[in-house]
Protein backbone atom coordinates (compact mmCIF):
# COMPACT_ATOMS: atom_id res chain seq x y z
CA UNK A 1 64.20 92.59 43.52
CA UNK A 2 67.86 91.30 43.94
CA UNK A 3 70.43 93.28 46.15
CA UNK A 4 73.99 93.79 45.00
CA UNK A 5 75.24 91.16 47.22
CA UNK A 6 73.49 88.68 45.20
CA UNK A 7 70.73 87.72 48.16
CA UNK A 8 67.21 88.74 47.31
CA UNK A 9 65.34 91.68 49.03
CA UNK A 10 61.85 91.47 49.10
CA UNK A 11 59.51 94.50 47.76
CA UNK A 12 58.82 97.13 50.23
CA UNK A 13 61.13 96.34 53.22
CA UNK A 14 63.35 98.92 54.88
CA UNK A 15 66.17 100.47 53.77
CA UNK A 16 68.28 100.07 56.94
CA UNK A 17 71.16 102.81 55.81
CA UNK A 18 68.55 104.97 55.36
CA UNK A 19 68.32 107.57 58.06
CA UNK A 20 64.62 107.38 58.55
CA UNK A 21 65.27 103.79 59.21
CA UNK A 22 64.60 103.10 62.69
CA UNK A 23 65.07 99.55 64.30
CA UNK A 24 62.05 97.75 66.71
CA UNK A 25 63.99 98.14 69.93
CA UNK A 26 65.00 101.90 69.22
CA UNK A 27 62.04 104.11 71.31
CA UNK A 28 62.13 107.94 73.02
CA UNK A 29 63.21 107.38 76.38
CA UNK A 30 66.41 105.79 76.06
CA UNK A 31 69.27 106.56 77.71
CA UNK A 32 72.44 106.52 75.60
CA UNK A 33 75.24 108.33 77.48
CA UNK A 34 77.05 107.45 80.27
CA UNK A 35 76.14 111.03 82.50
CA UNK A 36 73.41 113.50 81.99
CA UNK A 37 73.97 116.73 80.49
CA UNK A 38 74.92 119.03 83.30
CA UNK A 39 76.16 123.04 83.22
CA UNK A 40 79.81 121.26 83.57
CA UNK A 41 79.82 118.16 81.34
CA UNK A 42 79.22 119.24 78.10
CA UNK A 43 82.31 118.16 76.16
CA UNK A 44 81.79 114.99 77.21
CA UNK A 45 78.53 114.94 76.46
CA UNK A 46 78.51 116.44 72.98
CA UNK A 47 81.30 113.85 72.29
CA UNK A 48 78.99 110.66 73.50
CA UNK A 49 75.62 111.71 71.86
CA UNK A 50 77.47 112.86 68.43
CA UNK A 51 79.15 109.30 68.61
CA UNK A 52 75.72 107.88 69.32
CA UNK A 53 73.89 109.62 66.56
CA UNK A 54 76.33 108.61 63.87
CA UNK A 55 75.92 105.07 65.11
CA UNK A 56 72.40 105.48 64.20
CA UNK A 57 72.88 107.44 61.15
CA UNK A 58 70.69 110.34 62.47
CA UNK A 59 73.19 113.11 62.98
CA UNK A 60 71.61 114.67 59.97
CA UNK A 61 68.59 115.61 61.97
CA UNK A 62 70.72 117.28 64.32
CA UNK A 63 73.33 119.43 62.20
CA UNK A 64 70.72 120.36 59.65
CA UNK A 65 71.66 118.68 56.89
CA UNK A 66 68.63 117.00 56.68
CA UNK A 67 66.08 119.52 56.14
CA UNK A 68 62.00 118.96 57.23
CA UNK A 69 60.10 118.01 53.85
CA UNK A 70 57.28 119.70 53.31
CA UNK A 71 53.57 118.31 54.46
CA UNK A 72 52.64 116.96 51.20
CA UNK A 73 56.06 115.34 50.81
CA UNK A 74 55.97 111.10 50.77
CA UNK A 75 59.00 111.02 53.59
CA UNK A 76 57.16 113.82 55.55
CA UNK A 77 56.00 111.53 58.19
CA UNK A 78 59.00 109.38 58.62
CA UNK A 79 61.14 112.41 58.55
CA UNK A 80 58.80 113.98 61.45
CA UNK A 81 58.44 109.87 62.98
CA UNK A 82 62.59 110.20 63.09
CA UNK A 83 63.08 113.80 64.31
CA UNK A 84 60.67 112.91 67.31
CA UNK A 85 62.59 110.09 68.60
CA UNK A 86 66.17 111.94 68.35
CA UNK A 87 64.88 114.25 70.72
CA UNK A 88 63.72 111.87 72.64
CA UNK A 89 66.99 110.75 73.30
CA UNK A 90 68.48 114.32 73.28
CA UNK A 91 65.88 115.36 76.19
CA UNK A 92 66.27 111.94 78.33
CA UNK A 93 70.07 112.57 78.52
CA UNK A 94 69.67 115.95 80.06
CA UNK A 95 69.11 117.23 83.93
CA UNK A 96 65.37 118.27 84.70
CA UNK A 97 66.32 122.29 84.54
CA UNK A 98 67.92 121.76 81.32
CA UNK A 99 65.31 119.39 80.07
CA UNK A 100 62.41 122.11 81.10
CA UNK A 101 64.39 124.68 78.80
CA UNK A 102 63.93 122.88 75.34
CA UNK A 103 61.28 120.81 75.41
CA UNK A 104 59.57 123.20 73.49
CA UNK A 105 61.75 123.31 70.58
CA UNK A 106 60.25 121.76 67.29
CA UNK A 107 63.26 120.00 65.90
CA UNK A 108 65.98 118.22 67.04
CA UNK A 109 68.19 120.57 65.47
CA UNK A 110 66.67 123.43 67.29
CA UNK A 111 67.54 121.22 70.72
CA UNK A 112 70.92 121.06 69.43
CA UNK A 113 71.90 124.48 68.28
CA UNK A 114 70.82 125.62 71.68
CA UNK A 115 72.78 123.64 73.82
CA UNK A 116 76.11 124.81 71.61
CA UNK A 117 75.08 128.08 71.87
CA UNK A 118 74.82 128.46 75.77
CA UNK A 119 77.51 125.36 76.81
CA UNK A 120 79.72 124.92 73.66
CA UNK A 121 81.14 128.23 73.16
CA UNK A 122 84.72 129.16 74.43
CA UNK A 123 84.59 129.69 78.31
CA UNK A 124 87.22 132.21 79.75
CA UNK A 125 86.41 130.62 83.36
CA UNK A 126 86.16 127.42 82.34
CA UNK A 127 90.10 127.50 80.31
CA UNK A 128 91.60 128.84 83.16
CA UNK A 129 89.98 126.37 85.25
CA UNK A 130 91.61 123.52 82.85
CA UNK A 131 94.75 125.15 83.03
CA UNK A 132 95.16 125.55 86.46
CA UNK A 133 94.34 121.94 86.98
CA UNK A 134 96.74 120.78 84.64
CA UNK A 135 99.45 122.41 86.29
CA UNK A 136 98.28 121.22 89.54
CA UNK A 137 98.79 117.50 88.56
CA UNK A 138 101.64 115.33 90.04
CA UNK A 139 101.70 111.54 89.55
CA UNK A 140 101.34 111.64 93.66
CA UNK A 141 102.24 107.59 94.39
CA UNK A 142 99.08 107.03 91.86
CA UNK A 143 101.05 104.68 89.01
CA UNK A 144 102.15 105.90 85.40
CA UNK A 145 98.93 104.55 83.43
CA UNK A 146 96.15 106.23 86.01
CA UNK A 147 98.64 109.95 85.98
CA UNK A 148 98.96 109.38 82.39
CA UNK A 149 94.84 109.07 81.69
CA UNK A 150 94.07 111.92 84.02
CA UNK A 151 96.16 114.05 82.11
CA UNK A 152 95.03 112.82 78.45
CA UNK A 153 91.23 114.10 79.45
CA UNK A 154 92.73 117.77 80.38
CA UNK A 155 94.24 117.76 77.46
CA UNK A 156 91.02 116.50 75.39
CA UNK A 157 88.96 119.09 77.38
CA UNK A 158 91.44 121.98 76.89
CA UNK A 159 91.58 120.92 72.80
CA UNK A 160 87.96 120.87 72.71
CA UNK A 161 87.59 124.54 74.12
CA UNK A 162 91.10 125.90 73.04
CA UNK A 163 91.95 124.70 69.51
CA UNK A 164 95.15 124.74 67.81
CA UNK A 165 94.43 127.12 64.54
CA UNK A 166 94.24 125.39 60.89
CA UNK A 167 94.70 126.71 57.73
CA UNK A 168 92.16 126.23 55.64
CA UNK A 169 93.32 128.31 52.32
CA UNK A 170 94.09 124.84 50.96
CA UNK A 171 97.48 126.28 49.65
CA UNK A 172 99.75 126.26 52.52
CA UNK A 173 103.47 124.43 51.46
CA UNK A 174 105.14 125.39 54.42
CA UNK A 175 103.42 123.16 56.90
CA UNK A 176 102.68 124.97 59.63
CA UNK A 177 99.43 123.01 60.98
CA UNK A 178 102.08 120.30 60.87
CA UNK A 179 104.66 122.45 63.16
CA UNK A 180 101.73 123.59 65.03
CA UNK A 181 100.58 119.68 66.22
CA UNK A 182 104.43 118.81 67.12
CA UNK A 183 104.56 121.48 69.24
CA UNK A 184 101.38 121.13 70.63
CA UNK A 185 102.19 117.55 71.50
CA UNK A 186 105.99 118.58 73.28
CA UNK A 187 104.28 120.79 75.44
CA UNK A 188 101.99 117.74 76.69
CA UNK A 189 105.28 115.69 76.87
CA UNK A 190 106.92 118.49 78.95
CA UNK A 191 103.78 118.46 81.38
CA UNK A 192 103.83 114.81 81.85
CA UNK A 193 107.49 114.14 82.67
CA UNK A 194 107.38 117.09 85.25
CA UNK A 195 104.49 115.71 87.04
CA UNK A 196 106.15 112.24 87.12
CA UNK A 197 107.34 111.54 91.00
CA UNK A 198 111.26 111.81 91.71
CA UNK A 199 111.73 107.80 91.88
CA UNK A 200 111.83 108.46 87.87
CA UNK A 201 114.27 110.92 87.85
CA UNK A 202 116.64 108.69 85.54
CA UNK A 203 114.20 107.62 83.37
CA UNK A 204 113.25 110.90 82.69
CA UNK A 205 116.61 112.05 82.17
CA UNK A 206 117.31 109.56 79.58
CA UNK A 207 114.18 110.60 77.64
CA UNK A 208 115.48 114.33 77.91
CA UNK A 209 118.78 113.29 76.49
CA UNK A 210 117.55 111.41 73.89
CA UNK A 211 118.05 112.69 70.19
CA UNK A 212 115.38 113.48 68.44
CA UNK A 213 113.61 113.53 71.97
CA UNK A 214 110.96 110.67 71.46
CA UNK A 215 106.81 111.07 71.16
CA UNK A 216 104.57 111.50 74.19
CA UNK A 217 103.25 107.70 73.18
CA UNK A 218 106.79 106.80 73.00
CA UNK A 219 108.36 108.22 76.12
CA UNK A 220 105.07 106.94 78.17
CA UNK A 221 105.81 103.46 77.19
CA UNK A 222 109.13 103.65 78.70
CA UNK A 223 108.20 105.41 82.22
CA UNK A 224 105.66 102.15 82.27
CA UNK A 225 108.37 99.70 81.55
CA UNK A 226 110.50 101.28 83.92
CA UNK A 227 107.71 101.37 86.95
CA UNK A 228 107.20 97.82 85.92
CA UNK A 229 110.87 96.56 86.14
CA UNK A 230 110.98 98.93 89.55
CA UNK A 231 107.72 96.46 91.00
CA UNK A 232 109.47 92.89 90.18
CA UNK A 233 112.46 94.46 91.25
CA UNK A 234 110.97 95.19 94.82
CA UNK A 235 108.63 92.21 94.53
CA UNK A 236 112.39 90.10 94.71
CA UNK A 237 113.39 91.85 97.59
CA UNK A 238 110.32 91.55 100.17
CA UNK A 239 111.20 87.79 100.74
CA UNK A 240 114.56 88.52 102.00
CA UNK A 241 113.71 91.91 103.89
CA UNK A 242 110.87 89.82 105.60
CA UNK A 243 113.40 87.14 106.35
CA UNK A 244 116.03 88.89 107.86
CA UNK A 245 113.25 91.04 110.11
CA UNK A 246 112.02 87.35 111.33
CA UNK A 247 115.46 86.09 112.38
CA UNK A 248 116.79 89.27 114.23
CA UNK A 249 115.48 88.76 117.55
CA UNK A 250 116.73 91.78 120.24
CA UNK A 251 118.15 90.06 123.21
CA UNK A 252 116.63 91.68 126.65
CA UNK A 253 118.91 93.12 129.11
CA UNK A 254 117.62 93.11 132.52
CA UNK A 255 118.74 95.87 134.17
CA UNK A 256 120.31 94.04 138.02
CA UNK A 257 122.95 95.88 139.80
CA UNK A 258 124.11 92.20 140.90
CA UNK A 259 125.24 91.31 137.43
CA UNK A 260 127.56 94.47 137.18
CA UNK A 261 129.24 93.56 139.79
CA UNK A 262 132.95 91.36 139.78
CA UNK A 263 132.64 87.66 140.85
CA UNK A 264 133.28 87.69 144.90
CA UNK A 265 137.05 86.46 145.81
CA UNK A 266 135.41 84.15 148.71
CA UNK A 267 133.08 82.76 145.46
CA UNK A 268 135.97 79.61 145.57
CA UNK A 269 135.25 78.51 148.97
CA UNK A 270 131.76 77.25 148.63
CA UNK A 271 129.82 76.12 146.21
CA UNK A 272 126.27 77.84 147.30
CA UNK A 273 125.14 80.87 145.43
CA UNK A 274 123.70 82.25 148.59
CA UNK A 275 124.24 86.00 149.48
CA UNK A 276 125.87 86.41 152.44
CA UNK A 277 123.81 88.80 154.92
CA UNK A 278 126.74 90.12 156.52
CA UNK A 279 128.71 91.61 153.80
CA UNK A 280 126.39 91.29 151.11
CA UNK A 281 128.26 89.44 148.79
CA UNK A 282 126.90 86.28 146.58
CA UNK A 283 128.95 82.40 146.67
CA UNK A 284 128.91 82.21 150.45
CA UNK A 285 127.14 82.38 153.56
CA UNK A 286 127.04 83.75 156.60
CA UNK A 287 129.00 80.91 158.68
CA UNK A 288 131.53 81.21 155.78
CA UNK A 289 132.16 84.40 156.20
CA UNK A 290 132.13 84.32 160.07
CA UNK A 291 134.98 81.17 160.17
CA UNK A 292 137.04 83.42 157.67
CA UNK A 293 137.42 85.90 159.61
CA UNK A 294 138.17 83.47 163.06
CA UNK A 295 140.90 82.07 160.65
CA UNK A 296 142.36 85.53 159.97
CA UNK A 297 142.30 86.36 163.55
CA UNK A 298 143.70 83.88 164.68
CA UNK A 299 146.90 84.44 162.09
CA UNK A 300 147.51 87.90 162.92
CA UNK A 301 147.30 86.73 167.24
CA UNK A 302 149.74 84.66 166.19
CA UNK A 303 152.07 87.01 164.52
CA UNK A 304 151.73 89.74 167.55
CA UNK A 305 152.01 86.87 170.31
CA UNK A 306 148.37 87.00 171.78
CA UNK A 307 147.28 83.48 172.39
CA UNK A 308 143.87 82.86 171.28
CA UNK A 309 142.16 82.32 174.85
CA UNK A 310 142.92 86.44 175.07
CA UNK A 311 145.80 86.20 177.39
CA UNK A 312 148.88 88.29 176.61
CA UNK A 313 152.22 86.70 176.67
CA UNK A 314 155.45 87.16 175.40
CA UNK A 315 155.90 87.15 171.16
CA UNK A 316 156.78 83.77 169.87
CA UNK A 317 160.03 83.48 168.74
């Protein structure tokens, strides 16, 4: 039998787009998510295991578009083969209380409509909760691209649980889903700039200013050229900074009452920097100090006419 790619397909092998096909390494237990089903997670979850399924074509045993065959039918067993191993993999990706709640379900789909019924469903609680968050979330010194992806799973979360409205007449000229989405999309724009920290005050003025005022896509890619220009900026001025730290040294004043003091007049007659224990002073010594003062009483005997063995006489004329 020849295939329409012109290679030859032999008689009786598998169809592998079929959705009953299923591939040697593919068996029950396998874990295909990257968290189990919890009573918080399941947005994330559904959005995983649906991704999963379609990768495997078997999302019609799931939705119910691919309905059990009857017993006597030829794909009964491969149908029922099939349906057993998606739940397999529904079942492994849940906690144990979960788990112990379904595994008595007969069909895949049955697994599935249950889980939408109790965790998909629009949650009061749970939208507030988003909210709140959302308006709780600042940038805080974290940079642009980690702020920006905490925010884009709110908003996924909150879109999953509060949808915008579409029409679905099929005759609507006006646009309004159209309308709808823009607006939808300022409001996230709004939220991010205001959560941004104040060093990008100018960068979000400019985006404010701007006319038409630019996508959120857009006006993120310019907050993360900015915060990168603002890094080699300061990257170019550590060297310097770091330089002129090294070479100020502080000079140490020691704190000596000697230093404060005015260079001795009697500093010129000796050469010693000894401290004179009479008067205290520094640049002389005692002896110094004791023949200046013979020398000065010996001038003023002189002018008053006392000779200097002590006797009085008369003044020297």
């Amino acid at each position: 039998m020849a295939s329409d790619d012109g290679g030859t397909k032999k008689e009786g092998s598998p169809d592998i787009n079929s959705p009953f096909y299923i591939h040697a390494s593919d068996y029950p237990k396998q874990m295909h998510v990257n968290d189990t089903l919890t009573d918080s997670n399941y947005t994330d979850w559904f959005q995983e295991m649906l991704n999963f399924l379609f990768a495997k074509n078997k999302v019609g045993f799931v939705d119910g578009t691919l309905k059990k065959p009857e017993k006597t039918a030829t794909d009964y067993m491969a149908w029922m083969r099939c349906d057993a191993m998606v739940k397999g993999w529904l079942t492994t990706a849940m906690e144990k209380d979960i788990r112990s709640s379904v595994k008595y379900a007969n069909t895949a789909s049955e697994i599935w409509s249950d889980l939408r019924e109790r965790f998909g469903k629009e949650s009061a609680p749970r939208a507030y909760e988003l909210k709140q968050t959302l308006s709780n979330t600042h940038q805080s010194g974290v940079s642009v691209s980690a702020y920006y992806t905490k925010l884009r799973g709110l908003w996924d979360e909150i879109e999953s649980i509060l949808p915008v409205p579409r029409c679905t007449c099929d005759k609507c000229s006006c646009g309004v889903g159209k309308k709808m989405n823009e607006l939808r999309e300022k409001e996230k724009l709004y939220e991010f700039l205001m959560g941004l920290d104040a060093d990008f005050a100018v960068i979000k003025t400019q985006i404010l200013a701007m006319n038409p005022i630019p996508t959120l896509g857009i006006s993120y890619h310019l907050v993360a050229e900015d915060e990168r220009q603002k890094m080699i900026s300061g990257e170019k001025k550590t060297p310097s900074e770091g330089a002129a730290f090294k070479t100020f040294k502080p000079v140490r004043r020691e704190n000596n009452a000697t230093q404060n003091k005015a260079a001795p007049k009697y500093q010129k007659h000796g050469d010693t920097d000894e401290q004179c224990t009479e008067c205290g002073r520094n640049g002389h010594n005692h002896q110094i100090n004791t023949k200046i003062k013979q020398q000065t009483r010996k001038h003023n005997n002189c002018k008053t006419g006392i000779v200097e063995n002590g006797n009085y006489g008369e003044p020297i004329i």
